[in-house]
PDB file of N, CA and C in Angstrom:
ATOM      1  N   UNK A   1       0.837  -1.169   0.000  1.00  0.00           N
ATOM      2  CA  UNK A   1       0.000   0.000   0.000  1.00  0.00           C
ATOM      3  C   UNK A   1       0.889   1.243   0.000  1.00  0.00           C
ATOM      4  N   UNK A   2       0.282   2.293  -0.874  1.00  0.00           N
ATOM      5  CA  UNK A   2       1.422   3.668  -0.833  1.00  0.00           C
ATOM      6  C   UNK A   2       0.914   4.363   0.333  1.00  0.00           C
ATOM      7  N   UNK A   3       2.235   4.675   1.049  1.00  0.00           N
ATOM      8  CA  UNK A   3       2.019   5.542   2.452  1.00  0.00           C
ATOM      9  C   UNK A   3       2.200   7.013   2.359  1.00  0.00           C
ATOM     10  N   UNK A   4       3.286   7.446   1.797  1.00  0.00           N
ATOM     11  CA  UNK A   4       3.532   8.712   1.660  1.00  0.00           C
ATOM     12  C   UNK A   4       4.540   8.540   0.798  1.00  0.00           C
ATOM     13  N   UNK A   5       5.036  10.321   0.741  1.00  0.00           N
ATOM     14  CA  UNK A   5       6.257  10.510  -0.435  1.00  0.00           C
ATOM     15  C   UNK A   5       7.557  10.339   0.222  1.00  0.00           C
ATOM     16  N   UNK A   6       8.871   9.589  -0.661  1.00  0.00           N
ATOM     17  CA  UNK A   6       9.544   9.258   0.676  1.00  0.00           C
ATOM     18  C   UNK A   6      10.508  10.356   1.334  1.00  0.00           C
ATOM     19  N   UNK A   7      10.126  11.962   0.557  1.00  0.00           N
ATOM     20  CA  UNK A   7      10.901  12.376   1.786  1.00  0.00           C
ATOM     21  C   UNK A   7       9.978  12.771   3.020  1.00  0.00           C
ATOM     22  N   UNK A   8       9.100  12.254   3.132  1.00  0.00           N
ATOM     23  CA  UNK A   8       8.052  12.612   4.298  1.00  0.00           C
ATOM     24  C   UNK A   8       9.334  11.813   5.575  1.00  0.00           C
ATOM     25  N   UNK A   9       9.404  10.562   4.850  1.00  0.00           N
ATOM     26  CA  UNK A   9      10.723  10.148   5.727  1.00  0.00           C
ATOM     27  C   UNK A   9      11.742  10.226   6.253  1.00  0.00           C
ATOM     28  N   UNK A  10      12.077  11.027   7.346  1.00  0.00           N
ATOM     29  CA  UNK A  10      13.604  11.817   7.539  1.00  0.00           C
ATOM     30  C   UNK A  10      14.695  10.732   8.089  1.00  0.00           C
ATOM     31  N   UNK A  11      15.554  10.860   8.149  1.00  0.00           N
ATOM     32  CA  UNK A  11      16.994  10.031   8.325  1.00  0.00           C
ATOM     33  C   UNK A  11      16.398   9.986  10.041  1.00  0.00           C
ATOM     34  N   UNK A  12      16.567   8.798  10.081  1.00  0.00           N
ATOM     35  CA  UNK A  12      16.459   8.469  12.007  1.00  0.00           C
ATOM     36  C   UNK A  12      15.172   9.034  12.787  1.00  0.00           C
ATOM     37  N   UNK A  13      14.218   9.497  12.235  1.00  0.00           N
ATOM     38  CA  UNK A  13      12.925   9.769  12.949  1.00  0.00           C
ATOM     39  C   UNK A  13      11.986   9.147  11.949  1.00  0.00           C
ATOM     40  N   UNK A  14      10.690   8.885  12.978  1.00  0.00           N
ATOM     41  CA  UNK A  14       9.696   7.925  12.324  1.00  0.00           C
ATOM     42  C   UNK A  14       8.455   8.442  12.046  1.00  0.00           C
ATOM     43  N   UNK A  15       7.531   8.198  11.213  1.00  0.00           N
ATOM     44  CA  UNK A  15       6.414   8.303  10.615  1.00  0.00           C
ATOM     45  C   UNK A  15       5.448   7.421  11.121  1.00  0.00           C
ATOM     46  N   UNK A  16       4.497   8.081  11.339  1.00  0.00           N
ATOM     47  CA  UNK A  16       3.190   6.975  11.673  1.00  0.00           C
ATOM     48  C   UNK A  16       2.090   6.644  11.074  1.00  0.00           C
ATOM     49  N   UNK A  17       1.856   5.367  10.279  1.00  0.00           N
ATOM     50  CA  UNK A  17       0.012   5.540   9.369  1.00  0.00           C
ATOM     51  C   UNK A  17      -0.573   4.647   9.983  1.00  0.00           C
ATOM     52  N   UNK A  18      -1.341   5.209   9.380  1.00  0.00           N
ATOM     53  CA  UNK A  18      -2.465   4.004  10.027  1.00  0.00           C
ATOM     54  C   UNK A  18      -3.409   3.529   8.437  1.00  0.00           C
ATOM     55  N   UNK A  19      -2.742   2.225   8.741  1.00  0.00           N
ATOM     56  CA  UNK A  19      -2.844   1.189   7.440  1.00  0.00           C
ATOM     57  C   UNK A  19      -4.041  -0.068   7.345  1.00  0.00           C
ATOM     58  N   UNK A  20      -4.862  -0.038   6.771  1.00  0.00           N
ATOM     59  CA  UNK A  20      -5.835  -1.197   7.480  1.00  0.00           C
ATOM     60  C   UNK A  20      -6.219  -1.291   8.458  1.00  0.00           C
ATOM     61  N   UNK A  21      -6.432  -0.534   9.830  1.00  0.00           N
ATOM     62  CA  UNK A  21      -6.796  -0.151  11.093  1.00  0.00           C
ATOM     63  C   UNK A  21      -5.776  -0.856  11.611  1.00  0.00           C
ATOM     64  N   UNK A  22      -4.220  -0.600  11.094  1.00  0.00           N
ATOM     65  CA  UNK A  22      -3.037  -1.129  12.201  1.00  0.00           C
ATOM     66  C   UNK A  22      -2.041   0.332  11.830  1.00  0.00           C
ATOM     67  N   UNK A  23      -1.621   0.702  13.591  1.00  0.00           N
ATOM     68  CA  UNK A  23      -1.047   1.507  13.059  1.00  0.00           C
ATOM     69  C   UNK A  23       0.637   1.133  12.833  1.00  0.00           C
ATOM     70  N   UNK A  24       1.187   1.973  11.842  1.00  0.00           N
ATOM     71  CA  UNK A  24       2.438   1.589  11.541  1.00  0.00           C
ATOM     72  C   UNK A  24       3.726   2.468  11.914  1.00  0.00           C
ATOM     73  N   UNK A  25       4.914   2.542  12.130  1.00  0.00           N
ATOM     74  CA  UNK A  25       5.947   3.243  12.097  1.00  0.00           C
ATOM     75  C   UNK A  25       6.722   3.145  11.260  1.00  0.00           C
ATOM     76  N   UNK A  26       7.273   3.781  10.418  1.00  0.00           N
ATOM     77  CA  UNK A  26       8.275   4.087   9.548  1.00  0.00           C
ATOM     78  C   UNK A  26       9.410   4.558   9.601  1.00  0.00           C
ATOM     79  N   UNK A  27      10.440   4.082   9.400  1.00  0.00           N
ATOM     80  CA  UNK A  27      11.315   4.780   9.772  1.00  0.00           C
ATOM     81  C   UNK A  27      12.872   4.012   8.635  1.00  0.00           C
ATOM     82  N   UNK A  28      13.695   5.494   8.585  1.00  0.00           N
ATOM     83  CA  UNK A  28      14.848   5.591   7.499  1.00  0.00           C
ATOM     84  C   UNK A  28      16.102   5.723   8.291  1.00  0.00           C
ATOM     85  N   UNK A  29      17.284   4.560   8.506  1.00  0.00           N
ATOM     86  CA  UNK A  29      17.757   4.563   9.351  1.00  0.00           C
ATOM     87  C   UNK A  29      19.239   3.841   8.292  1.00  0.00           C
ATOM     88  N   UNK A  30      20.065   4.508   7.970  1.00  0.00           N
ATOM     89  CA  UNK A  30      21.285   4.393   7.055  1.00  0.00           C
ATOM     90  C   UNK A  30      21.088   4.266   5.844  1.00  0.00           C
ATOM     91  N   UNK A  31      20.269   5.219   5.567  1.00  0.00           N
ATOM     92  CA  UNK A  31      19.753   4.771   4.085  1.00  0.00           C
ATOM     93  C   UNK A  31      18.901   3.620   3.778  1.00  0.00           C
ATOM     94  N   UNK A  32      18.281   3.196   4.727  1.00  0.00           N
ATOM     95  CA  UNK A  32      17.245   1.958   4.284  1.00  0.00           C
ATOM     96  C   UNK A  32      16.187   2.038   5.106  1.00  0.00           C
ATOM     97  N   UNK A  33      15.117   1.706   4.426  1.00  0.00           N
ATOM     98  CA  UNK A  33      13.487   2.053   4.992  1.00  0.00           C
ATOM     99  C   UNK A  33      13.461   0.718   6.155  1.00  0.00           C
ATOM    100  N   UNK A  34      12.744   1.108   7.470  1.00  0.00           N
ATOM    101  CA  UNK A  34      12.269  -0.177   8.157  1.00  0.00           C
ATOM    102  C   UNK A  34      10.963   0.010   8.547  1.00  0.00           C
ATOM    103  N   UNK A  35       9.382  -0.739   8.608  1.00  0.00           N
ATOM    104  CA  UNK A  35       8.532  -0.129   8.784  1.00  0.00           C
ATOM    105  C   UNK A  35       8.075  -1.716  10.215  1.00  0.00           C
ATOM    106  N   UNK A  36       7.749  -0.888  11.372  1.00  0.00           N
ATOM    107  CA  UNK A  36       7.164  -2.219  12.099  1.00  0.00           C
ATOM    108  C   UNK A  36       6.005  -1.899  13.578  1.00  0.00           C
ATOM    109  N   UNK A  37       5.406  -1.939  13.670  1.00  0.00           N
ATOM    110  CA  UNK A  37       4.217  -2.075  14.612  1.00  0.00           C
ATOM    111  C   UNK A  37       4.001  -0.602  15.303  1.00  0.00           C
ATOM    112  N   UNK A  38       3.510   0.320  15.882  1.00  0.00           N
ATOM    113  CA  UNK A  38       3.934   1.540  16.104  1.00  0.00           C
ATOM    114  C   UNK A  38       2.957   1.451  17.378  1.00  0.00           C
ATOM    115  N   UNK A  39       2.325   0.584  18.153  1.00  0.00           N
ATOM    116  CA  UNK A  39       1.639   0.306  19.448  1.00  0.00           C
ATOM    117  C   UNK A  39       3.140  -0.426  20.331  1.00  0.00           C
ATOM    118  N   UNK A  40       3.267   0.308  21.356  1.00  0.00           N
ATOM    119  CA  UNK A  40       4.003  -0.593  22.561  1.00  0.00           C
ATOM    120  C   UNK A  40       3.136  -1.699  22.959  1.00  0.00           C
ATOM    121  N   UNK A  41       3.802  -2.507  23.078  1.00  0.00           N
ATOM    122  CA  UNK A  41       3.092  -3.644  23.268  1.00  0.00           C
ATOM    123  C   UNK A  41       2.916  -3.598  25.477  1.00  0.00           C
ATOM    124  N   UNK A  42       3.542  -2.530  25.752  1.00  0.00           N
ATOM    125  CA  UNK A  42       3.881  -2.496  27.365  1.00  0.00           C
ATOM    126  C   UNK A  42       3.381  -1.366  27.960  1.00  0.00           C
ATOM    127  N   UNK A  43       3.218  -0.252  26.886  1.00  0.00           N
ATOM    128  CA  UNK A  43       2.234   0.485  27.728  1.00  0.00           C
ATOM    129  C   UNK A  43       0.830   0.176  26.969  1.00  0.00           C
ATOM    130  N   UNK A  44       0.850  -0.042  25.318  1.00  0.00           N
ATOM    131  CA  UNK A  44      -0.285  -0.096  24.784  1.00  0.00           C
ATOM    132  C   UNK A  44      -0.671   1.022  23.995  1.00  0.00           C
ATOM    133  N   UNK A  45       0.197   2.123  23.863  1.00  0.00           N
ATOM    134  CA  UNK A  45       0.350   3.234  23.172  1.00  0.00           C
ATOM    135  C   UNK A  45       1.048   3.312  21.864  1.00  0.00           C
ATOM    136  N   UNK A  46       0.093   3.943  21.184  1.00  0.00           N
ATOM    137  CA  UNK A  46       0.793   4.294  19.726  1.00  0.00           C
ATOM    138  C   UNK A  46       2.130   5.728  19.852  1.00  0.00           C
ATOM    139  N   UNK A  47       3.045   4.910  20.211  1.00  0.00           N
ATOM    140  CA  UNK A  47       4.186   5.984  20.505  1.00  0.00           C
ATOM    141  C   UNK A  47       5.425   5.267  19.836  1.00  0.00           C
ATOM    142  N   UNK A  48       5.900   4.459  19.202  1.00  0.00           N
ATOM    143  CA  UNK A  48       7.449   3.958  18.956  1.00  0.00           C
ATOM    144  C   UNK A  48       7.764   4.803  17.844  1.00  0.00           C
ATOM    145  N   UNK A  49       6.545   5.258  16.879  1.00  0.00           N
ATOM    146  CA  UNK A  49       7.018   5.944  15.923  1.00  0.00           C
ATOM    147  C   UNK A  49       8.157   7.421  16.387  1.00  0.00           C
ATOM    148  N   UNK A  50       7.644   7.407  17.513  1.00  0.00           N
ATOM    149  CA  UNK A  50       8.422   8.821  18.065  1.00  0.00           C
ATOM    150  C   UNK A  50       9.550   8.517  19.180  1.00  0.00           C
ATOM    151  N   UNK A  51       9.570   7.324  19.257  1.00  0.00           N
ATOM    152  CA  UNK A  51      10.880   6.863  19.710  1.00  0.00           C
ATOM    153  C   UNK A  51      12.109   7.221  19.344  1.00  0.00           C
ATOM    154  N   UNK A  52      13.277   7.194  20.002  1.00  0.00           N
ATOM    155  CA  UNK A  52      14.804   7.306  19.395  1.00  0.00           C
ATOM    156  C   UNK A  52      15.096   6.505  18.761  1.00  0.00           C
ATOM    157  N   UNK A  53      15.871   6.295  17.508  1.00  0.00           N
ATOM    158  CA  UNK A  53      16.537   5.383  17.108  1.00  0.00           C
ATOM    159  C   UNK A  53      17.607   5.269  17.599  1.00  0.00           C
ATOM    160  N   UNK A  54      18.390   3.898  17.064  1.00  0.00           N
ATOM    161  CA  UNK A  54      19.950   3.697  17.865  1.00  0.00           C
ATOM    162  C   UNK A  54      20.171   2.502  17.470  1.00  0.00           C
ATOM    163  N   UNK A  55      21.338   2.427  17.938  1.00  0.00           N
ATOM    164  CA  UNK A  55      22.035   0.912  17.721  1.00  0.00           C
ATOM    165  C   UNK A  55      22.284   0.630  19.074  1.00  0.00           C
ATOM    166  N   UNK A  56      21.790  -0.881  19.566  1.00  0.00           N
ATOM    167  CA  UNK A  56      22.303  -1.606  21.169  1.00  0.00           C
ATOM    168  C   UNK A  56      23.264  -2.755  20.572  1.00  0.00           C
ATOM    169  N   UNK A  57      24.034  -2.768  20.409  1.00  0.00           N
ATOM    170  CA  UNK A  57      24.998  -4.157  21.045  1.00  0.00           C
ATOM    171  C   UNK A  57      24.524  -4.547  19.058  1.00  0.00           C
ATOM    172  N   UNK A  58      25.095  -3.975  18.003  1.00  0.00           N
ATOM    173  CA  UNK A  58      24.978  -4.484  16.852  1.00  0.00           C
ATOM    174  C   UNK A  58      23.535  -4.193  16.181  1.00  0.00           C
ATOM    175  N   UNK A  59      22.266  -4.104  16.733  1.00  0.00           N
ATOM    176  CA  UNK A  59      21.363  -4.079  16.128  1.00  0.00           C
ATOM    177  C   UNK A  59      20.900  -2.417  16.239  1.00  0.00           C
ATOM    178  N   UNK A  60      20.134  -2.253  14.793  1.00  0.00           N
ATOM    179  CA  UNK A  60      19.097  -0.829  14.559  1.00  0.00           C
ATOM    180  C   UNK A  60      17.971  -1.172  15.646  1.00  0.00           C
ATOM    181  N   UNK A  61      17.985  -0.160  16.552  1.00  0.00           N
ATOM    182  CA  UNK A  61      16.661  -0.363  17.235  1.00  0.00           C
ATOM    183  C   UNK A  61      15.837   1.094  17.365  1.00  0.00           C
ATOM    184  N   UNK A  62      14.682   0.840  18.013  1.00  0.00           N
ATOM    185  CA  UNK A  62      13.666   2.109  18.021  1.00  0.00           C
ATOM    186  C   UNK A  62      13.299   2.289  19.963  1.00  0.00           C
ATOM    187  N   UNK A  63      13.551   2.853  20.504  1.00  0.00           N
ATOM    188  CA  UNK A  63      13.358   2.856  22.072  1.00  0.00           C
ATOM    189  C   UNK A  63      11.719   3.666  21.923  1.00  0.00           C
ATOM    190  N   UNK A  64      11.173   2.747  22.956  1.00  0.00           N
ATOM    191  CA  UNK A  64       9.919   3.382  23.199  1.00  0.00           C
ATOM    192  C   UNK A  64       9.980   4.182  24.245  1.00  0.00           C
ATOM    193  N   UNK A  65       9.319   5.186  23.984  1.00  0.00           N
ATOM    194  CA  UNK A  65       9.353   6.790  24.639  1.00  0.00           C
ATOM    195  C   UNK A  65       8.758   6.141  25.819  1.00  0.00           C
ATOM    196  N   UNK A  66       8.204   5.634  26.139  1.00  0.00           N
ATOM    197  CA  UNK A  66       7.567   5.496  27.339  1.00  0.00           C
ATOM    198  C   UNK A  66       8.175   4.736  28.761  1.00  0.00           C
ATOM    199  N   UNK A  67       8.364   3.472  28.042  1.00  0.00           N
ATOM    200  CA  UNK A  67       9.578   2.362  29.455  1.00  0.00           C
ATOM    201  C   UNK A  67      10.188   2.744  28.539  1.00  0.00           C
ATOM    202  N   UNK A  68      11.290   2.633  27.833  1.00  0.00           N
ATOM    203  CA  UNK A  68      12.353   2.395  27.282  1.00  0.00           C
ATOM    204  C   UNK A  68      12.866   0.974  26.697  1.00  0.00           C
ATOM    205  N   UNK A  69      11.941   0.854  26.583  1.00  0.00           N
ATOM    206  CA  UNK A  69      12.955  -1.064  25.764  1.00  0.00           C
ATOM    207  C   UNK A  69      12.923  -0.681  24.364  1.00  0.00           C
ATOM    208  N   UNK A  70      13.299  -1.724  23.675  1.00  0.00           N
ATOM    209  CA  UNK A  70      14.495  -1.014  22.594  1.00  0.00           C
ATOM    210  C   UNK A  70      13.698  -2.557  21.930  1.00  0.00           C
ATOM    211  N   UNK A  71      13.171  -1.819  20.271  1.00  0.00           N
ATOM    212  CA  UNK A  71      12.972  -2.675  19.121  1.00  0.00           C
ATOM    213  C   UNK A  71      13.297  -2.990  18.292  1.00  0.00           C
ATOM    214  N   UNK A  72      13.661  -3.862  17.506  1.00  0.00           N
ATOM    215  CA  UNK A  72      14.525  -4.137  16.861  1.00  0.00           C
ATOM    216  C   UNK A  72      14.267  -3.568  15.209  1.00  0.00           C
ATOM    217  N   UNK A  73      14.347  -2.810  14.646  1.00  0.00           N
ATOM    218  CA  UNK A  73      13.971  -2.552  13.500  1.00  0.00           C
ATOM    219  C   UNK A  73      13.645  -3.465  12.310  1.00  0.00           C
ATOM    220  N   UNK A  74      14.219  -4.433  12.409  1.00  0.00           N
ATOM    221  CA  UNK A  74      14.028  -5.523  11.697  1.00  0.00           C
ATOM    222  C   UNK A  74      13.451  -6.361  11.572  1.00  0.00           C
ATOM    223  N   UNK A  75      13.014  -6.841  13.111  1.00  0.00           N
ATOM    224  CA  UNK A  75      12.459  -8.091  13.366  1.00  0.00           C
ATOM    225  C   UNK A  75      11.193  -8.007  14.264  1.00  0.00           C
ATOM    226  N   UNK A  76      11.558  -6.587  14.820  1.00  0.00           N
ATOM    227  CA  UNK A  76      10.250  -6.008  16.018  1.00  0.00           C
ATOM    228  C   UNK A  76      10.394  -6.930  17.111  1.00  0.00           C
ATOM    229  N   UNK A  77      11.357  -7.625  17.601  1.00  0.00           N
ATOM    230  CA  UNK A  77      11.536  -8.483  18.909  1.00  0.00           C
ATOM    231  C   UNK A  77      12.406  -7.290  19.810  1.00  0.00           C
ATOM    232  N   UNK A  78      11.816  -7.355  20.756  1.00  0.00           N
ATOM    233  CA  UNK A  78      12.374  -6.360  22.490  1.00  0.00           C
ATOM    234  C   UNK A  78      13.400  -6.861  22.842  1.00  0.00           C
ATOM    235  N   UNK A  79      14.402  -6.086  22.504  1.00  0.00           N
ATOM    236  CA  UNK A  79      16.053  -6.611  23.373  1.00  0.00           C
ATOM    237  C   UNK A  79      15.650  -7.049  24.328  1.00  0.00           C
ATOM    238  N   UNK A  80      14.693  -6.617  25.564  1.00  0.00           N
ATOM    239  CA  UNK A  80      14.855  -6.369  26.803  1.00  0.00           C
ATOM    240  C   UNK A  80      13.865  -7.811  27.116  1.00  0.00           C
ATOM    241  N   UNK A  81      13.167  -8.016  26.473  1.00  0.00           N
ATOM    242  CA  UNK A  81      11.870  -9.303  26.752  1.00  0.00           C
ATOM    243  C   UNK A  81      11.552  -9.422  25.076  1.00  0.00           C
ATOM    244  N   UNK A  82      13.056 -11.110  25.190  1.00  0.00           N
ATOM    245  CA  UNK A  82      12.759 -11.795  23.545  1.00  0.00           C
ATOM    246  C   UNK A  82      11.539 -12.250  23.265  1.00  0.00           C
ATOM    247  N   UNK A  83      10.322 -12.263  24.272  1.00  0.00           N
ATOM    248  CA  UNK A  83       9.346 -12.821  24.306  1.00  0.00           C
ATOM    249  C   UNK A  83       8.594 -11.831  23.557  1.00  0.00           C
ATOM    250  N   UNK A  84       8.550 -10.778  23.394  1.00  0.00           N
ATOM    251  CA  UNK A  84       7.876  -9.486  23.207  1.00  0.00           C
ATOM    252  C   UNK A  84       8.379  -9.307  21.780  1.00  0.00           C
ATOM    253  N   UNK A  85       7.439  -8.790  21.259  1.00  0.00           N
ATOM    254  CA  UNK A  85       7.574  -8.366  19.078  1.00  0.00           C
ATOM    255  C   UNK A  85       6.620  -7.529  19.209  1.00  0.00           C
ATOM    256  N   UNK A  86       6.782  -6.748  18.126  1.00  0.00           N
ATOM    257  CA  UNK A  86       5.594  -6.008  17.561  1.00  0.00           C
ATOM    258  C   UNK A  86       5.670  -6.189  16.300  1.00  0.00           C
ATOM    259  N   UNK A  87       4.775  -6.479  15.164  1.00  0.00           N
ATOM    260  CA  UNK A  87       5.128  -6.603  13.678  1.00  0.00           C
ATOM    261  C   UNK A  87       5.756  -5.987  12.976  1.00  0.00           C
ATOM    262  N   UNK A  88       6.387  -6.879  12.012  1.00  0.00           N
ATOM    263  CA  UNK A  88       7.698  -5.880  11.418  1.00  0.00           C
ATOM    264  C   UNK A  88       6.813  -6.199   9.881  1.00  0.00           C
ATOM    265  N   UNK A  89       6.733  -4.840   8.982  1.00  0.00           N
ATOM    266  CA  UNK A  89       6.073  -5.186   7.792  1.00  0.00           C
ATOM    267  C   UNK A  89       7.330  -5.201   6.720  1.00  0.00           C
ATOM    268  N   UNK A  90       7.193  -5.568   4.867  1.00  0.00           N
ATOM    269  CA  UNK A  90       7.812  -5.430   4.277  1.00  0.00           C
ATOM    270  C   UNK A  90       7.493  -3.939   3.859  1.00  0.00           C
ATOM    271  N   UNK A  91       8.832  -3.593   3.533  1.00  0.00           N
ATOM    272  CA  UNK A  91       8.630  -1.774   3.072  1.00  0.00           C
ATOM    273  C   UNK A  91       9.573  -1.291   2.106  1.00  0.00           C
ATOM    274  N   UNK A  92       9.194  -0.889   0.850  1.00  0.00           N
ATOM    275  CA  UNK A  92       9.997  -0.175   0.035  1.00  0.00           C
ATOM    276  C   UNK A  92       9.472   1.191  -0.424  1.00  0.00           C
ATOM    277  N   UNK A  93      10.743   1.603  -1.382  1.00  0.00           N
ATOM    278  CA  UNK A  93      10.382   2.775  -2.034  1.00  0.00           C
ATOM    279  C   UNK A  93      10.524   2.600  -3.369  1.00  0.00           C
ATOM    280  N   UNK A  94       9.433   3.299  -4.339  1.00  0.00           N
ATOM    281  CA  UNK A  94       9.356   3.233  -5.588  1.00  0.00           C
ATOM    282  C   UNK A  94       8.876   4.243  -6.170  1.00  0.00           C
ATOM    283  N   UNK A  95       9.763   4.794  -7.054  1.00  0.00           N
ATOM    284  CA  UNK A  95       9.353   5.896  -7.879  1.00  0.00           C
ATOM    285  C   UNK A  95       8.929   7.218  -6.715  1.00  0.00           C
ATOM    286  N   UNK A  96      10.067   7.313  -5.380  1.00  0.00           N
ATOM    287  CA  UNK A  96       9.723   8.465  -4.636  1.00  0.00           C
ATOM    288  C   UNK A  96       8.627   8.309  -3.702  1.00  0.00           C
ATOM    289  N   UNK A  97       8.447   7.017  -3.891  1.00  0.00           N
ATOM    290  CA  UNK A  97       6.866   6.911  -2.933  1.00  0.00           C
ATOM    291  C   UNK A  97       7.316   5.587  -1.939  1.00  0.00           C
ATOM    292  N   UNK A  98       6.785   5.839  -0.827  1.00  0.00           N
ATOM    293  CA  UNK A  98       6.944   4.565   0.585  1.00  0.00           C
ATOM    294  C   UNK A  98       6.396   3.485   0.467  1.00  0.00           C
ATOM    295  N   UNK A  99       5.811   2.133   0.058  1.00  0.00           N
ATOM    296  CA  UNK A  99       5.353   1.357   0.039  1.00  0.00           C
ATOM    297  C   UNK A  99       5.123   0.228   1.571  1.00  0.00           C
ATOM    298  N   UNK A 100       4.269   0.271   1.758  1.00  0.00           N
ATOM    299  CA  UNK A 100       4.667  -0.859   2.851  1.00  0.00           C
ATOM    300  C   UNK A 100       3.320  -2.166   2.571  1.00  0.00           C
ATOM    301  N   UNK A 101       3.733  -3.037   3.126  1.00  0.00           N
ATOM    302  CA  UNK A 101       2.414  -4.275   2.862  1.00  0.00           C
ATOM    303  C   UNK A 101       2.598  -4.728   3.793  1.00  0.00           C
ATOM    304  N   UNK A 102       1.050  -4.787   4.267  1.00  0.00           N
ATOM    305  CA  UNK A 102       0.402  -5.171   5.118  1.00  0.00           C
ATOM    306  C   UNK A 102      -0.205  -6.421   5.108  1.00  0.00           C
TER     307      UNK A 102
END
């Protein structure tokens, strides 16, 4: 599905849609799009999109503004509790535009 244009996407801060009544985060983090779940799964809030990005111990992650545990951009599994994911979607760009599928 087209989300936006991709410079709506800034280097290391995230975007939020709401795609099929799920909302999503977006985010452009070394030159490559990652798009994955944008509800904390711990407070229950649509906030990761506005999380920090970063790297912990090798991996791109997204810290949720709220506790702080740290997502994996890739895979949406919680450094902090491997038990814990939030969905990670496929996401490209084409012809200037964000794609993600849901």
């Amino acid at each position: 599905m087209d989300i936006c244009d991709s410079s709506d996407v800034l280097p290391n801060l995230g975007v939020r849609a709401l795609v099929n009544d799920e909302q999503i985060a977006i985010y452009r983090v070394q030159g490559q799009l990652y798009a994955i779940g944008s509800i904390d799964p711990f407070s229950g809030a649509a906030v990761l999109s506005r999380g920090i990005v970063g790297d912990v111990k090798g991996q791109l992650v997204v810290a949720s503004p709220i506790y702080k545990q740290h997502f994996n951009l890739a895979t949406g599994v919680c450094l902090e509790e491997p038990s814990v994911r939030v969905k990670s979607y496929p996401v490209r760009e084409i012809a200037g535009r964000v794609q993600v599928l849901v």
